[in-house]
Protein backbone atom coordinates (compact mmCIF):
# COMPACT_ATOMS: atom_id res chain seq x y z
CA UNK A 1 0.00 0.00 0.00
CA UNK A 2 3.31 2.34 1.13
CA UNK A 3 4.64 2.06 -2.21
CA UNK A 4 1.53 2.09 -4.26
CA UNK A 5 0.92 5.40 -2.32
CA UNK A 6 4.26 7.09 -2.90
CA UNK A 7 4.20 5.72 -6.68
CA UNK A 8 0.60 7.70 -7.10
CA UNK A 9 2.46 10.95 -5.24
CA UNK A 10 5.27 10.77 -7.36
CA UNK A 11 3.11 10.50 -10.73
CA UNK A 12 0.89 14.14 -9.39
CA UNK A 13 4.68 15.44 -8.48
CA UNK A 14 5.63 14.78 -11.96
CA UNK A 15 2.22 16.78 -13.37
CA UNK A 16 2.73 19.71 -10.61
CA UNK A 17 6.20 20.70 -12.15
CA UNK A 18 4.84 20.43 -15.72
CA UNK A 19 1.86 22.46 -14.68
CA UNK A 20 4.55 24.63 -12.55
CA UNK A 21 6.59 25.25 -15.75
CA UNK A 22 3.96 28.23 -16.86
CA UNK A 23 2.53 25.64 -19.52
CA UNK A 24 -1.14 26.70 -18.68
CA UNK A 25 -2.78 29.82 -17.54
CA UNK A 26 -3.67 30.42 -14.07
CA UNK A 27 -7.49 31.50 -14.70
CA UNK A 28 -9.01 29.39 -11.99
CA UNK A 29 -11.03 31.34 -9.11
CA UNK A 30 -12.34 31.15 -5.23
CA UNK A 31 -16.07 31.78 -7.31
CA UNK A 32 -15.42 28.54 -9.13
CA UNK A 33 -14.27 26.21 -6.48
CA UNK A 34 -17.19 27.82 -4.28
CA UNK A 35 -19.72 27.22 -6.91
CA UNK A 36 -18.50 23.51 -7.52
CA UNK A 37 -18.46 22.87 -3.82
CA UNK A 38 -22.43 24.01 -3.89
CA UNK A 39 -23.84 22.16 -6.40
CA UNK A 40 -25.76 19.44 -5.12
CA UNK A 41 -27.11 17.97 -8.35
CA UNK A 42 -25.99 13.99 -9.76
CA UNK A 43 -23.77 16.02 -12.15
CA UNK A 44 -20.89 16.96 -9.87
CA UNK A 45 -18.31 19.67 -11.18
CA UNK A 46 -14.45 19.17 -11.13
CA UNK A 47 -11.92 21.61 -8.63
CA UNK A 48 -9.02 21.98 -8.58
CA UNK A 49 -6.83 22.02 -5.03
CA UNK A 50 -3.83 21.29 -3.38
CA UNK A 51 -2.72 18.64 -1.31
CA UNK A 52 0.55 17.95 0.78
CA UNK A 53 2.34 15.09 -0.44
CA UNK A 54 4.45 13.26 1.20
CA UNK A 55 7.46 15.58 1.04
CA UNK A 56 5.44 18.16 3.01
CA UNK A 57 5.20 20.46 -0.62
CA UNK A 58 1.76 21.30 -1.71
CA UNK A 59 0.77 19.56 -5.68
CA UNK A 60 -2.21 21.22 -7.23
CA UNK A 61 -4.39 18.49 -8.41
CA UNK A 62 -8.25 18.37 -10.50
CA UNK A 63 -10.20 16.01 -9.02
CA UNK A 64 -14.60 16.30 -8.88
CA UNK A 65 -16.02 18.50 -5.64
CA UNK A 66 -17.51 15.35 -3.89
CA UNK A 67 -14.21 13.48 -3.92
CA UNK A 68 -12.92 16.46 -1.97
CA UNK A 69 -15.63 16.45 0.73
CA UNK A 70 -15.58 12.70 0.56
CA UNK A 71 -11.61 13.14 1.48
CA UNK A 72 -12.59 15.53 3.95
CA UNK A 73 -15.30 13.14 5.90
CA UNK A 74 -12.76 10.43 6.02
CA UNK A 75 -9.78 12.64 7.24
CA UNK A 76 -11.88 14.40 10.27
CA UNK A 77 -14.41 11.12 10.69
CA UNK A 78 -17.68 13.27 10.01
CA UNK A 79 -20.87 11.31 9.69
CA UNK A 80 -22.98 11.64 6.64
CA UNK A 81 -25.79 13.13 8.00
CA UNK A 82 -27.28 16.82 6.71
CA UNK A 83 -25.42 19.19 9.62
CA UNK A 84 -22.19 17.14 9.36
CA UNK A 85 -22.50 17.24 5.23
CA UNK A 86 -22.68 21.04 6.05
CA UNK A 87 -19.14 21.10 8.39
CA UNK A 88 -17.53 19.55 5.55
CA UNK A 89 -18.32 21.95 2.95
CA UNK A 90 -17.43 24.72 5.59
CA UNK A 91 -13.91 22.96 5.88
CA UNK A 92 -13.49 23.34 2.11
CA UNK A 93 -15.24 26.64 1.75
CA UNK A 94 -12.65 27.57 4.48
CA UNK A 95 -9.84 26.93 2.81
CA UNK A 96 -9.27 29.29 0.46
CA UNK A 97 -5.95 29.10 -0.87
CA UNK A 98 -7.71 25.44 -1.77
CA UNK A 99 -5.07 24.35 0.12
CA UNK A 100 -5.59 20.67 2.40
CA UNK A 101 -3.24 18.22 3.93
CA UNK A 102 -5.06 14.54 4.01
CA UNK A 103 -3.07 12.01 6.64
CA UNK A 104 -5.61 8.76 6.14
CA UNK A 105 -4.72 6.83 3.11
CA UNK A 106 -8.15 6.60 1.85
CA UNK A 107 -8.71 10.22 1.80
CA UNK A 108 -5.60 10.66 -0.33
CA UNK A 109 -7.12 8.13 -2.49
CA UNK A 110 -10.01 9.74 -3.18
CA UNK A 111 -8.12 13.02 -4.08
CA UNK A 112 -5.62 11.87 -6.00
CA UNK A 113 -5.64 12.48 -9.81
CA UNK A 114 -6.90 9.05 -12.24
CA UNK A 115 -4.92 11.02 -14.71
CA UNK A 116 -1.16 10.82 -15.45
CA UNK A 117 1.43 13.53 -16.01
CA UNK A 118 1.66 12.10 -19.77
CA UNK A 119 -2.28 12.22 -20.44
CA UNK A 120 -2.18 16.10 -19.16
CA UNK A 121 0.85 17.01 -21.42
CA UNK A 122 -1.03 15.18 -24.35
CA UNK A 123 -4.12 16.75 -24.07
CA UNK A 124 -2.82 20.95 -23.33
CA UNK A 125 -1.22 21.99 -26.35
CA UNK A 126 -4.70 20.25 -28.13
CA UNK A 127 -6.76 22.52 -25.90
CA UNK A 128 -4.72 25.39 -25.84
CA UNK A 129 -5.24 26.50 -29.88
CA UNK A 130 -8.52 26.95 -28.69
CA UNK A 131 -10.11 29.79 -26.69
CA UNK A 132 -12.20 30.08 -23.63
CA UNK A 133 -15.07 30.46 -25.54
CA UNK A 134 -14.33 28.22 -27.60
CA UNK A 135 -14.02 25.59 -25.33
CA UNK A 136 -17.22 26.36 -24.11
CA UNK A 137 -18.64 26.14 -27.30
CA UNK A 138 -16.95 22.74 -27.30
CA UNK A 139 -18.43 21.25 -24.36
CA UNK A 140 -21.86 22.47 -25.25
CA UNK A 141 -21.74 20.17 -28.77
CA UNK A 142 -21.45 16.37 -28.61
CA UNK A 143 -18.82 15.14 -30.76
CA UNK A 144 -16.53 18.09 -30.79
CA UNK A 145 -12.99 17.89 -31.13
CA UNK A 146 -12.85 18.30 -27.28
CA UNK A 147 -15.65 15.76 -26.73
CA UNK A 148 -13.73 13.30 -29.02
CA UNK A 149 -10.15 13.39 -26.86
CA UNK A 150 -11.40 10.76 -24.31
CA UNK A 151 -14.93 9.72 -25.59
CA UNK A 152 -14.01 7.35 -27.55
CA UNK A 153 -11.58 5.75 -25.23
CA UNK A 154 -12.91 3.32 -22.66
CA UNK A 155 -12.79 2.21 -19.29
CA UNK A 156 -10.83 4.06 -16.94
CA UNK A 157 -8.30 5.13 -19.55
CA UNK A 158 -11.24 7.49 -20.88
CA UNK A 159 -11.83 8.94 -17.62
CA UNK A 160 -8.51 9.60 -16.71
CA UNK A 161 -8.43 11.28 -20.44
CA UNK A 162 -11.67 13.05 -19.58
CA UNK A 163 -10.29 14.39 -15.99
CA UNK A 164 -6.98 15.36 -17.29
CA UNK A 165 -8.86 17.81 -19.93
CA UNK A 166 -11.35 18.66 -17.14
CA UNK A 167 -8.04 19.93 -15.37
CA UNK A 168 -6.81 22.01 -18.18
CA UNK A 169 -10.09 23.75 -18.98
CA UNK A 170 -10.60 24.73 -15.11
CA UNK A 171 -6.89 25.82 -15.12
CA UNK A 172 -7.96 28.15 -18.43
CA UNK A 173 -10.94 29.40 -16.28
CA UNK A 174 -13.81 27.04 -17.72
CA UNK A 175 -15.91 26.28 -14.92
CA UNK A 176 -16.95 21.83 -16.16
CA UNK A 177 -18.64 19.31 -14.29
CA UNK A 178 -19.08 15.61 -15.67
CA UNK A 179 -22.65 14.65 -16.65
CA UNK A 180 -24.37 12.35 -14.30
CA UNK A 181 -26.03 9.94 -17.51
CA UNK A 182 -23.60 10.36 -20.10
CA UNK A 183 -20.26 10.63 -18.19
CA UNK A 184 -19.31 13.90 -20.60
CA UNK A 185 -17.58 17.00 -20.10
CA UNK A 186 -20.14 20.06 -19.73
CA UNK A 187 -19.86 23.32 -18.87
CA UNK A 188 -22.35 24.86 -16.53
């Protein structure tokens, strides 16, 4: 479990210094991790955060708002009843620099990007030929050349596709959530 742990670490360490390098734009907001945090519909939206990894440095990573509280139950043991659901969305709302240090193994886990450092370089010189509103436009039109990066992939290879280009739209200031039936990209 140790070294699966430190080999999932090490794979967000090498997509923090490739995102560290300047090779996206820093666009994302307080108002869109709020917002994400709040929604409360089957069609969750993505954040993006940063966790402490084991060498006490902070790695941003994208990962879907419920993973996040989910992380945040397990770390301080908070029931899942309607006041507790509300502490834990005060924890996140709280922190923000969207900043959080997890110390139980399965909330890492439930942080921690399905994406590799390899996937997100792949996929963000695609995306960035396109603008902001042009991704939009994208993720409003089923099979689009955005939509067609990870839908045709399957499995958990298209997901990890589909979160790394979740991570690079929120990181170019596109607020997108995953769709509840479908499992595609939309923007809200």
């Amino acid at each position: 479990m140790k070294v699966q742990l430190f080999a999932i670490i090490y794979g967000f360490l090498i997509v923090t210094t490739y995102l560290a390098s300047g090779a996206e734009l820093k666009c994302y907001n307080i108002r869109m991790f709020t917002m994400a945090l709040s929604e409360t519909g089957t069609s969750p939206l993505y954040v993006l955060i940063s966790i402490r990894g084991t060498d006490s440095v902070f790695h941003e990573v994208c990962t879907l708002a419920p993973f996040v509280l989910g992380a945040l139950h397990t770390e301080y043991n908070i029931p899942y009843d309607v006041a507790a659901e509300r502490k834990a969305k005060r924890l996140a709302t709280d922190a923000k620099d969207r900043k959080f240090t997890f110390t139980h193994s399965k909330a890492i886990a439930n942080v921690l990007p399905r994406y590799s450092a390899n996937q997100l370089r792949e996929v963000s010189p695609v995306l960035m030929k396109y603008s902001r509103q042009e991704l939009i436009a994208q993720l409003h039109k089923q099979g689009s050349p955005l939509q067609q990066l990870y839908i045709h992939r399957q499995g958990k290879r298209g997901i990890a596709y589909r979160d790394a280009i979740a991570c690079v739209l929120l990181r170019r200031g596109v607020s997108v959530g995953v769709a509840d039936r479908t499992g595609s990209l939309f923007a809200p």
